[in-house]
C-alpha atoms as a PDB file:
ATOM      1  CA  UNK A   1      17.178 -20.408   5.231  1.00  0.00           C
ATOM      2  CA  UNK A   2      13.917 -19.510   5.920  1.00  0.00           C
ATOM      3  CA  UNK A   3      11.625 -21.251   2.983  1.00  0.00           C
ATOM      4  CA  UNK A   4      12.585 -18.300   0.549  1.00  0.00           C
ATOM      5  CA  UNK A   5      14.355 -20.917  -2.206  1.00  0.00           C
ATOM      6  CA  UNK A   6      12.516 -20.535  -5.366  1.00  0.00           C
ATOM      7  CA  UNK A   7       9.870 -17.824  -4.302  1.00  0.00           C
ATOM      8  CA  UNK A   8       9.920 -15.068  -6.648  1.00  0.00           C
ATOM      9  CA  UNK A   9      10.831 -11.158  -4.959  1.00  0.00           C
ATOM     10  CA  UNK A  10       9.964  -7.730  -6.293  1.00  0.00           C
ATOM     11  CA  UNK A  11      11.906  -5.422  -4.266  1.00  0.00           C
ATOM     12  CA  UNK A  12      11.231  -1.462  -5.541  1.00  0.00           C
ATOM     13  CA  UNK A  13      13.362   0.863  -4.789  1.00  0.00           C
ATOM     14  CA  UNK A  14      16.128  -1.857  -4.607  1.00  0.00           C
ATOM     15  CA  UNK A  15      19.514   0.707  -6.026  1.00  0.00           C
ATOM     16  CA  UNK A  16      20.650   1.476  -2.741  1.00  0.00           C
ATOM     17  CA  UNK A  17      19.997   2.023   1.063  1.00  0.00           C
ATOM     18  CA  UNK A  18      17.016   0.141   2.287  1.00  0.00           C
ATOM     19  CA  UNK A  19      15.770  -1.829  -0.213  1.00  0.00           C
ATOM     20  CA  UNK A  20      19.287  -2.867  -2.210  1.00  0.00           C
ATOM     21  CA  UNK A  21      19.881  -4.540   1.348  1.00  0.00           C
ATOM     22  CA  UNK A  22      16.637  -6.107   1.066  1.00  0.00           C
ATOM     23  CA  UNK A  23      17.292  -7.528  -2.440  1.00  0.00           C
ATOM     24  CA  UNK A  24      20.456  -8.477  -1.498  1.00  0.00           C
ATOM     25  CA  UNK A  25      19.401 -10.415   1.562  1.00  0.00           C
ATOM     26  CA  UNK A  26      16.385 -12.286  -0.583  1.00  0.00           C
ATOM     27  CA  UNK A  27      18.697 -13.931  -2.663  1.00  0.00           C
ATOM     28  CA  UNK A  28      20.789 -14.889   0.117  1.00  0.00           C
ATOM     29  CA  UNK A  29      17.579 -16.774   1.367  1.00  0.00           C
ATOM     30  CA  UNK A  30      17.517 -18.471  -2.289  1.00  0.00           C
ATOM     31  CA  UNK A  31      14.807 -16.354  -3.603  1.00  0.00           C
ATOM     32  CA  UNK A  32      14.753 -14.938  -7.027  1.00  0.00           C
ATOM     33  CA  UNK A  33      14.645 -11.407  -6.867  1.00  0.00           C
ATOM     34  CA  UNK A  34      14.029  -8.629  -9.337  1.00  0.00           C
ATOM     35  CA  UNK A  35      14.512  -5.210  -8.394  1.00  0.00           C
ATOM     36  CA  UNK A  36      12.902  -1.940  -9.854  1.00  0.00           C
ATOM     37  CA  UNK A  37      14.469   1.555  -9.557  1.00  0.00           C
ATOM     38  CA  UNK A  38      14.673   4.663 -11.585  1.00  0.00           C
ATOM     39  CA  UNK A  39      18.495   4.347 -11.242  1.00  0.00           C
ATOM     40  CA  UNK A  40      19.131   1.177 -13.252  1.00  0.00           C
ATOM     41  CA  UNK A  41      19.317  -0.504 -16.836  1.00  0.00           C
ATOM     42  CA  UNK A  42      15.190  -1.174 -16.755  1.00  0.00           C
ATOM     43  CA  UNK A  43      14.084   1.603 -14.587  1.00  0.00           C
ATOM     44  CA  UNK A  44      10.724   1.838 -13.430  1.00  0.00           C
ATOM     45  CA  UNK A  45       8.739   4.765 -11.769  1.00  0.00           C
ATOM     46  CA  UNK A  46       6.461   3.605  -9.335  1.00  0.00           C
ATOM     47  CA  UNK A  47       4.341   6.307  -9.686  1.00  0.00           C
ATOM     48  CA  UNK A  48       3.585   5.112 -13.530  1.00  0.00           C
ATOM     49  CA  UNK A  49       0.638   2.667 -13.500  1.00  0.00           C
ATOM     50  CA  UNK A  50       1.432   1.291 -17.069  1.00  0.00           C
ATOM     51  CA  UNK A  51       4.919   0.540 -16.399  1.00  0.00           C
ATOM     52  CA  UNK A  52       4.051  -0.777 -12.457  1.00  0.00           C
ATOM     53  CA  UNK A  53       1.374  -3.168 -14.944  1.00  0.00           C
ATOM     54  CA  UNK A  54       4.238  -3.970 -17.524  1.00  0.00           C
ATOM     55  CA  UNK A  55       6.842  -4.853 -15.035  1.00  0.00           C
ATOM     56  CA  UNK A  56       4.716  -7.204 -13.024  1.00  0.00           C
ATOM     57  CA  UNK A  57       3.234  -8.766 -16.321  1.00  0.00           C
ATOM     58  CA  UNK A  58       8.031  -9.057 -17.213  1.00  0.00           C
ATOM     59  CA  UNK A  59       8.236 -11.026 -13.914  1.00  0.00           C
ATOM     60  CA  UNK A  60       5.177 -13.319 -14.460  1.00  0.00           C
ATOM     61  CA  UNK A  61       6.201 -14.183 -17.943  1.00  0.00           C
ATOM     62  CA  UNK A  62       9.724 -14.669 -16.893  1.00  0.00           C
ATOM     63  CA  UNK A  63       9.168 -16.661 -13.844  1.00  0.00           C
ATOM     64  CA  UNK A  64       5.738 -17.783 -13.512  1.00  0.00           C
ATOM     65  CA  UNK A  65       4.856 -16.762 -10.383  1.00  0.00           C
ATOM     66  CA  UNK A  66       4.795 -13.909  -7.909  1.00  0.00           C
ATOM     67  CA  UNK A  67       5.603 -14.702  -4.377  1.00  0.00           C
ATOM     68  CA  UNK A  68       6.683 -11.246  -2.193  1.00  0.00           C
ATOM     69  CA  UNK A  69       6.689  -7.774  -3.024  1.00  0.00           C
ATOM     70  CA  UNK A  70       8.816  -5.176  -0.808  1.00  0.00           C
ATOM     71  CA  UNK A  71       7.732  -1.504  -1.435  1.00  0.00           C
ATOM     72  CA  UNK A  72      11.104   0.319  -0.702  1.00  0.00           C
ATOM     73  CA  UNK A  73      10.821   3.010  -3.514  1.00  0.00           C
ATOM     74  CA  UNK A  74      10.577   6.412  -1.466  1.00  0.00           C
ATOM     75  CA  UNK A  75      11.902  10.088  -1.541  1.00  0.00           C
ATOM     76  CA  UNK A  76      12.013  12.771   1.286  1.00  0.00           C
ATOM     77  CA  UNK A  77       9.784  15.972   1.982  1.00  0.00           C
ATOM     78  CA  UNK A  78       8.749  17.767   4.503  1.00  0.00           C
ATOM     79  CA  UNK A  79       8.393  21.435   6.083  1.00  0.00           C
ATOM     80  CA  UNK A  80       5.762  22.854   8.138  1.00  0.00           C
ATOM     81  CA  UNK A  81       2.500  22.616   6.609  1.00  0.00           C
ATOM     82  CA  UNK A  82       2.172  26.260   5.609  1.00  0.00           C
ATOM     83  CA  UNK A  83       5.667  26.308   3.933  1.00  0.00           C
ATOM     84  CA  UNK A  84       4.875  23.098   1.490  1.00  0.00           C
ATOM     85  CA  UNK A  85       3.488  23.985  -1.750  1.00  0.00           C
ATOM     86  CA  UNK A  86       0.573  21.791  -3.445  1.00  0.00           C
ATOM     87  CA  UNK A  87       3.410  20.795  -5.632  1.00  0.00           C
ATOM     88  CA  UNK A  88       5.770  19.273  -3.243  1.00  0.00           C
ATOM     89  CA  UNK A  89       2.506  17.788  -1.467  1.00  0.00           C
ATOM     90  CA  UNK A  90       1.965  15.514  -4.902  1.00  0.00           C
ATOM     91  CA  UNK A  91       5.474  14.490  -5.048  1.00  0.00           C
ATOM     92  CA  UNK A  92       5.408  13.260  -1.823  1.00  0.00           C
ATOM     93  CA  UNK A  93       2.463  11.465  -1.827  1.00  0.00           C
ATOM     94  CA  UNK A  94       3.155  10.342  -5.363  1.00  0.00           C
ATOM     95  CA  UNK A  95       6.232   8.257  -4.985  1.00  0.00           C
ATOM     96  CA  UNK A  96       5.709   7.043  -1.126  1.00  0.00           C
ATOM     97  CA  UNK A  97       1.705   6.548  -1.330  1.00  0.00           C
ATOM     98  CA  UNK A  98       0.434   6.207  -4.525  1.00  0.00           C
ATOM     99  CA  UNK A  99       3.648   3.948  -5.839  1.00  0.00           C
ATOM    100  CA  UNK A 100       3.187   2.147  -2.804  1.00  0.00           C
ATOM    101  CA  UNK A 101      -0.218   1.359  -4.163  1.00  0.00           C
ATOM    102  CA  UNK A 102       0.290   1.101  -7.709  1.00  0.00           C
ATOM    103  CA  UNK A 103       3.207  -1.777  -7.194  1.00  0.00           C
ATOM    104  CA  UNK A 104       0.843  -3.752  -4.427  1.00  0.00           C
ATOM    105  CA  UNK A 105      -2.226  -3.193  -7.101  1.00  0.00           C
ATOM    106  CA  UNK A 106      -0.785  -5.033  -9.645  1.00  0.00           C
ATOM    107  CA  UNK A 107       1.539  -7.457  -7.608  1.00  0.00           C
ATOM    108  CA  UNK A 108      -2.314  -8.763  -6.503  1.00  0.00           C
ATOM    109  CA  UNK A 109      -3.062  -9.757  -9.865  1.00  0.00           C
ATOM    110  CA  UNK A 110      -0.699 -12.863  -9.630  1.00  0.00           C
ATOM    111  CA  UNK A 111      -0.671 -13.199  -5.941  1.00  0.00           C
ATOM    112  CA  UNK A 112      -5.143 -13.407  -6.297  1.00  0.00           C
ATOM    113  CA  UNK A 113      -4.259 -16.414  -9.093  1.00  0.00           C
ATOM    114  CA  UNK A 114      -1.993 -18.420  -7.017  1.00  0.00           C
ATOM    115  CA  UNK A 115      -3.709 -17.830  -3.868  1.00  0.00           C
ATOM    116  CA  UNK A 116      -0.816 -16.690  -1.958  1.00  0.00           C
ATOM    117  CA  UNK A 117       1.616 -14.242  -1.578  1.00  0.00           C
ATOM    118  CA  UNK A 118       3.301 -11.865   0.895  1.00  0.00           C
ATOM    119  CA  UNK A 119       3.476  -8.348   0.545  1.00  0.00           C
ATOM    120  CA  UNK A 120       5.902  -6.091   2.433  1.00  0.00           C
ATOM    121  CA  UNK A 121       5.195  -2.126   2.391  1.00  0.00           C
ATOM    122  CA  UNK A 122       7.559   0.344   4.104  1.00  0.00           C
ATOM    123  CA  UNK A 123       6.693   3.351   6.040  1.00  0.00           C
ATOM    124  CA  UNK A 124       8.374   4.884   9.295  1.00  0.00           C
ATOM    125  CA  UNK A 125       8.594   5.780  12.812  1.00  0.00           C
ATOM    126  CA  UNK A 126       7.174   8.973  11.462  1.00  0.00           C
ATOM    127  CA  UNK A 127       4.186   7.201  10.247  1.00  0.00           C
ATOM    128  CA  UNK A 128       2.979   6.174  13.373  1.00  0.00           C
ATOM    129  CA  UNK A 129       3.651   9.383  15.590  1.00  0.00           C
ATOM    130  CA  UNK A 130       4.224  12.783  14.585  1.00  0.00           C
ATOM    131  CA  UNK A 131       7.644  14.895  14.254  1.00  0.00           C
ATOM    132  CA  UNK A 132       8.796  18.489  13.588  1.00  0.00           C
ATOM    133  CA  UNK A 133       8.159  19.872  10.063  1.00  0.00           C
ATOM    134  CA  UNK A 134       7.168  16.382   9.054  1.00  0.00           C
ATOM    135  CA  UNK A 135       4.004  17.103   7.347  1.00  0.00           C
ATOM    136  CA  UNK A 136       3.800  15.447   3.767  1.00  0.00           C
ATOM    137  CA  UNK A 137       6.774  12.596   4.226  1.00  0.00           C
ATOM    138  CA  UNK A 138       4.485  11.755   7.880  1.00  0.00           C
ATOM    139  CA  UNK A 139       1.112  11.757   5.952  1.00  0.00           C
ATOM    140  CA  UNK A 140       2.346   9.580   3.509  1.00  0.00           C
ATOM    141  CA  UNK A 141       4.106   6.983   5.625  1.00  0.00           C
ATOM    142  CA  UNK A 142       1.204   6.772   7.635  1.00  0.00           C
ATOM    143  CA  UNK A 143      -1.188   6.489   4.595  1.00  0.00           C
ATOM    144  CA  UNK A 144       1.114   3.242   3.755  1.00  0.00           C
ATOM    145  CA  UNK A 145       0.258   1.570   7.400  1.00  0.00           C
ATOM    146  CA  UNK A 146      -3.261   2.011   6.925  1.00  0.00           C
ATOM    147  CA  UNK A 147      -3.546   1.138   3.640  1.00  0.00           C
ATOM    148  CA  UNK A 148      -1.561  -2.130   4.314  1.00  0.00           C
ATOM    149  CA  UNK A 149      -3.676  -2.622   7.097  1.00  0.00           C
ATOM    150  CA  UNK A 150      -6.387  -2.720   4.491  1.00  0.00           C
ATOM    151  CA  UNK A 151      -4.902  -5.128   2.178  1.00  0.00           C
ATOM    152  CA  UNK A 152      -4.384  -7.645   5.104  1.00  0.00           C
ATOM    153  CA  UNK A 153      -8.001  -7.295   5.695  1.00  0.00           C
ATOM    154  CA  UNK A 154      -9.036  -7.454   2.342  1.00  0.00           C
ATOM    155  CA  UNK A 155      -6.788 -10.493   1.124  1.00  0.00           C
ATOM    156  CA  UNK A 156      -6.558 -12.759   3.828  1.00  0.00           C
ATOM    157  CA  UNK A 157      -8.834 -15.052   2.752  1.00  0.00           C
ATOM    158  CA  UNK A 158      -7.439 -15.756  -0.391  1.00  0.00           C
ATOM    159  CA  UNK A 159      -3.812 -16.665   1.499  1.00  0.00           C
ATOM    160  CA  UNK A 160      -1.738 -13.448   0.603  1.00  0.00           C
ATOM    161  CA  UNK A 161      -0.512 -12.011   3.927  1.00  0.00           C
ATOM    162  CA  UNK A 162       0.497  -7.541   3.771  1.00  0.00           C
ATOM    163  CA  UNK A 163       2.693  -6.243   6.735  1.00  0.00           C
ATOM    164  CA  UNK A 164       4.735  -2.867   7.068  1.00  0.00           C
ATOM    165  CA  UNK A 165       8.124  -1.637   8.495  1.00  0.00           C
ATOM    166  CA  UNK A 166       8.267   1.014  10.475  1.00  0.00           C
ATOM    167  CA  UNK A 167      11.986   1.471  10.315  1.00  0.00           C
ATOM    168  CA  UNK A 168      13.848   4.500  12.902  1.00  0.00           C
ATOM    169  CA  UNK A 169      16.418   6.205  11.468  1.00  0.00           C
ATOM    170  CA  UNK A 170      18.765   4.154   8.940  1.00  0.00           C
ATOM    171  CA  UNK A 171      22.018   5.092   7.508  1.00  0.00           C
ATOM    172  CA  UNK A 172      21.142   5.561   4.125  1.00  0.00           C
ATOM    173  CA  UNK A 173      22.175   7.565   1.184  1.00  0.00           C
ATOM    174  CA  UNK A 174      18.634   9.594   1.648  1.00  0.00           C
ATOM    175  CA  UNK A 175      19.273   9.719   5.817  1.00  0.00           C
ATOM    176  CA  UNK A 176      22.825  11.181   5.059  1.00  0.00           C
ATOM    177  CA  UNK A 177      21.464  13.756   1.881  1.00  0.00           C
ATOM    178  CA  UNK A 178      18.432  14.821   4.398  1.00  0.00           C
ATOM    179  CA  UNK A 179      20.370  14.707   7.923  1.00  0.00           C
ATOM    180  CA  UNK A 180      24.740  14.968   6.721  1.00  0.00           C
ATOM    181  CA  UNK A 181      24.979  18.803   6.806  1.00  0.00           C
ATOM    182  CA  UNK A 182      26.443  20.897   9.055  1.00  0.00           C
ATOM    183  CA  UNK A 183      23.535  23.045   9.727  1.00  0.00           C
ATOM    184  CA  UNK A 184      21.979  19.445  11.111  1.00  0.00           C
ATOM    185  CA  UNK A 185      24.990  18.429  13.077  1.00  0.00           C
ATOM    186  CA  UNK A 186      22.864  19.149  16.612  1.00  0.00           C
ATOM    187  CA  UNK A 187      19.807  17.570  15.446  1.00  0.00           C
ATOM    188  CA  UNK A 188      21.075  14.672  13.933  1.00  0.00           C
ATOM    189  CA  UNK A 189      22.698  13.706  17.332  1.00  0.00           C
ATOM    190  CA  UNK A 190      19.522  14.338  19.260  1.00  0.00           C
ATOM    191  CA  UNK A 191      18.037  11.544  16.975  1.00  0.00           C
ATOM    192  CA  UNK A 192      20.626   9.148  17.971  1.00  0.00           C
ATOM    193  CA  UNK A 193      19.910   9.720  21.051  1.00  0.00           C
ATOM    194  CA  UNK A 194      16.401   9.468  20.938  1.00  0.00           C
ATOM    195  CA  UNK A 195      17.283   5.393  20.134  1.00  0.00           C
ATOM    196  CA  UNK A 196      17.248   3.535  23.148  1.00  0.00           C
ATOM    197  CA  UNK A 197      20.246   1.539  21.568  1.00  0.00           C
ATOM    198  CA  UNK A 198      22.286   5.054  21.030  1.00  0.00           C
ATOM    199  CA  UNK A 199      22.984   4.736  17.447  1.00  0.00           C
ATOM    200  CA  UNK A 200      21.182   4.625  14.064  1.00  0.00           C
ATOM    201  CA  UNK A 201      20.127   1.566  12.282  1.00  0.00           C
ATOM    202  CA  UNK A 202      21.555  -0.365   9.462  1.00  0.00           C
ATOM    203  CA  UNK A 203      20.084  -1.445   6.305  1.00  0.00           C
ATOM    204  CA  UNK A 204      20.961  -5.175   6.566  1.00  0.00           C
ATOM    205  CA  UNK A 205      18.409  -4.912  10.134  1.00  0.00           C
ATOM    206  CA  UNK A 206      15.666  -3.664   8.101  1.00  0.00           C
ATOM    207  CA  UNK A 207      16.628  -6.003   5.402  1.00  0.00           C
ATOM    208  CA  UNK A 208      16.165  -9.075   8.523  1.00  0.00           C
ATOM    209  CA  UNK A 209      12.911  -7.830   9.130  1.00  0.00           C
ATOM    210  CA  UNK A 210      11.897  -8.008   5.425  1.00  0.00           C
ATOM    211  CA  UNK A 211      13.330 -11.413   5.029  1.00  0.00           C
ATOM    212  CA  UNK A 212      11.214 -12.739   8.065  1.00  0.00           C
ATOM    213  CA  UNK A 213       8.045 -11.213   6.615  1.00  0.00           C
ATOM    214  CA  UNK A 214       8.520 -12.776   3.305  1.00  0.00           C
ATOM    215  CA  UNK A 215       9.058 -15.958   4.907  1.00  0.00           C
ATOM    216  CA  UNK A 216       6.766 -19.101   6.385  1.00  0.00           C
ATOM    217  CA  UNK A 217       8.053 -18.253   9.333  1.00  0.00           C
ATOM    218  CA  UNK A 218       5.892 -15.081   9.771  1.00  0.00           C
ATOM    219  CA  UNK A 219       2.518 -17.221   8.622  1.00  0.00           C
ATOM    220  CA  UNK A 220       0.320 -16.088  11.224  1.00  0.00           C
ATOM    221  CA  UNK A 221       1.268 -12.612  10.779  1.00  0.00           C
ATOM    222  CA  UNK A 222      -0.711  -9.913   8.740  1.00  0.00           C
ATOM    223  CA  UNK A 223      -1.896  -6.546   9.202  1.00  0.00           C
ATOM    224  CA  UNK A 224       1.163  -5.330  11.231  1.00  0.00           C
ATOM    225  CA  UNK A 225       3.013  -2.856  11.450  1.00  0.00           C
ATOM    226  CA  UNK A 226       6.366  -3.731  12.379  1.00  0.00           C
ATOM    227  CA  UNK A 227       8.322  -1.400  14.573  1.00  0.00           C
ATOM    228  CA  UNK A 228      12.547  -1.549  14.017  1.00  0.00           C
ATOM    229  CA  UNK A 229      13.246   1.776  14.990  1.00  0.00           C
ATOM    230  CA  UNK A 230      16.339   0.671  17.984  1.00  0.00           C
ATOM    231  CA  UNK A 231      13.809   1.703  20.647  1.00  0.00           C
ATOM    232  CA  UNK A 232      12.708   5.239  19.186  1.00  0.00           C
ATOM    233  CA  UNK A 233       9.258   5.346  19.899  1.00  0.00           C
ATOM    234  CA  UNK A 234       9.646   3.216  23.109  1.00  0.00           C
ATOM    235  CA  UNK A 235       9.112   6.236  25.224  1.00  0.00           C
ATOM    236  CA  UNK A 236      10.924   9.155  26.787  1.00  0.00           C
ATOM    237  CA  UNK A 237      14.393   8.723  28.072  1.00  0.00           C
ATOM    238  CA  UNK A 238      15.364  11.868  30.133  1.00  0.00           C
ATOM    239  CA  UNK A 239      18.838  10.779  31.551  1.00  0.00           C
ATOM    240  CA  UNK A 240      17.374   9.633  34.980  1.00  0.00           C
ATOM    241  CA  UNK A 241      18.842   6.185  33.596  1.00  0.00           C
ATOM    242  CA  UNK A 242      22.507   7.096  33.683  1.00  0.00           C
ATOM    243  CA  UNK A 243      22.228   8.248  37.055  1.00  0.00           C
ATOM    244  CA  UNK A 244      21.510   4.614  38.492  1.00  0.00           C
ATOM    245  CA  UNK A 245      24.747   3.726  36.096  1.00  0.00           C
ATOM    246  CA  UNK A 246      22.651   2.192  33.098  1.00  0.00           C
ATOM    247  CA  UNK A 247      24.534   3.699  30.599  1.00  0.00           C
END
């Protein structure tokens, strides 16, 4: 256990892939843990201030306290610029960005009253380098690591700690809707391959990464953005590797 017995989780998007793994692993650490989702008996939209306000006032009442929030509410988008419509733009940016803010916004309240408090957002890979046809779902990822960068700065003082992940590519419900097709059979493997490790992730090692942030045992750390991307953005491999028989 890592000090998570009693603490009091928010995990959004917490229905499946990334962040029902989270939830799942929080309580194994003894936390309490409520999860938001549109798919569920109590849904809530992230991208709703009044219910983001109401839900966060539910969990106070309930439990008295406030103790981690993990941002994993997020959809898919993307094209080259000139082929995304203002429309698609907002949706984006709606659910990954704004939600993102609207659930740390109001998880403050609490967090500024007890003086503590560890907030978790989620962004990507492709919010901290660029890829093809990424556009909106990029922007918005990398809106989240700068805007958690701000939190840490602006909070820190008052003991409530705000990291990212910067997960690679997970096997998720969305990875599999966005990448399972035919038509993406080629590029999906050059992905894989573009891990140093060779395969995709899994949600329970994103869900690790959440529990150590949400834990004392990542006191110290704030304002980062944490990488678990299976070596993605650790540079170029071209093959030269398997020739000196490190494969």
């Amino acid at each position: 256990m890592r000090g998570l017995e009693g603490k009091v989780a928010v995990v959004t998007g917490a229905a499946s892939g990334l962040g029902e793994a989270t939830a799942a692993r929080l309580a194994e650490e003894g936390a309490i843990v409520v999860g938001w989702d549109l798919a569920g008996p109590a849904p809530v939209d992230v991208t709703d201030e009044d219910a983001v306000s109401a839900a966060v006032d539910a969990v106070v009442a309930e439990h008295g306290r406030l103790d981690v929030v993990a941002t994993f509410a997020g959809t898919a988008g993307g094209g080259p610029a000139h082929m995304v419509d203002a429309a698609e733009w907002a949706r984006v940016l709606a659910v990954n960005l704004t939600g993102t803010f609207l659930t740390c916004k109001h998880a403050l309240r609490p967090m500024m009253a007890q003086r503590s408090g560890s907030i978790i957002t989620v962004a990507s890979v492709e919010g901290i380098e660029g890829t093809e046809g990424g556009s909106v779902y990029n922007a918005s990822k990398g809106g989240v690591v700068m805007f958690t960068k701000n939190l840490a700065i602006d909070y820190g003082r008052m003991g409530i700690r705000a990291n990212t992940i910067c997960p690679g590519f997970v096997d998720t419900p969305m990875f599999r809707q966005v990448m399972g097709s035919e038509n993406m059979a080629q590029f999906r493997e050059e992905y894989r391959e573009h891990h140093k490790l060779g395969r995709f992730g899994e949600p329970s090692e994103i869900a690790a990464a959440a529990a150590f942030l949400a834990s004392h045992e990542s006191s110290f750390i704030t304002g980062h953005a944490l990488v678990v991307d299976g070596g993605y953005t650790a540079g170029m491999r071209t093959g030269l590797s398997s020739l000196m028989g490190l494969d």
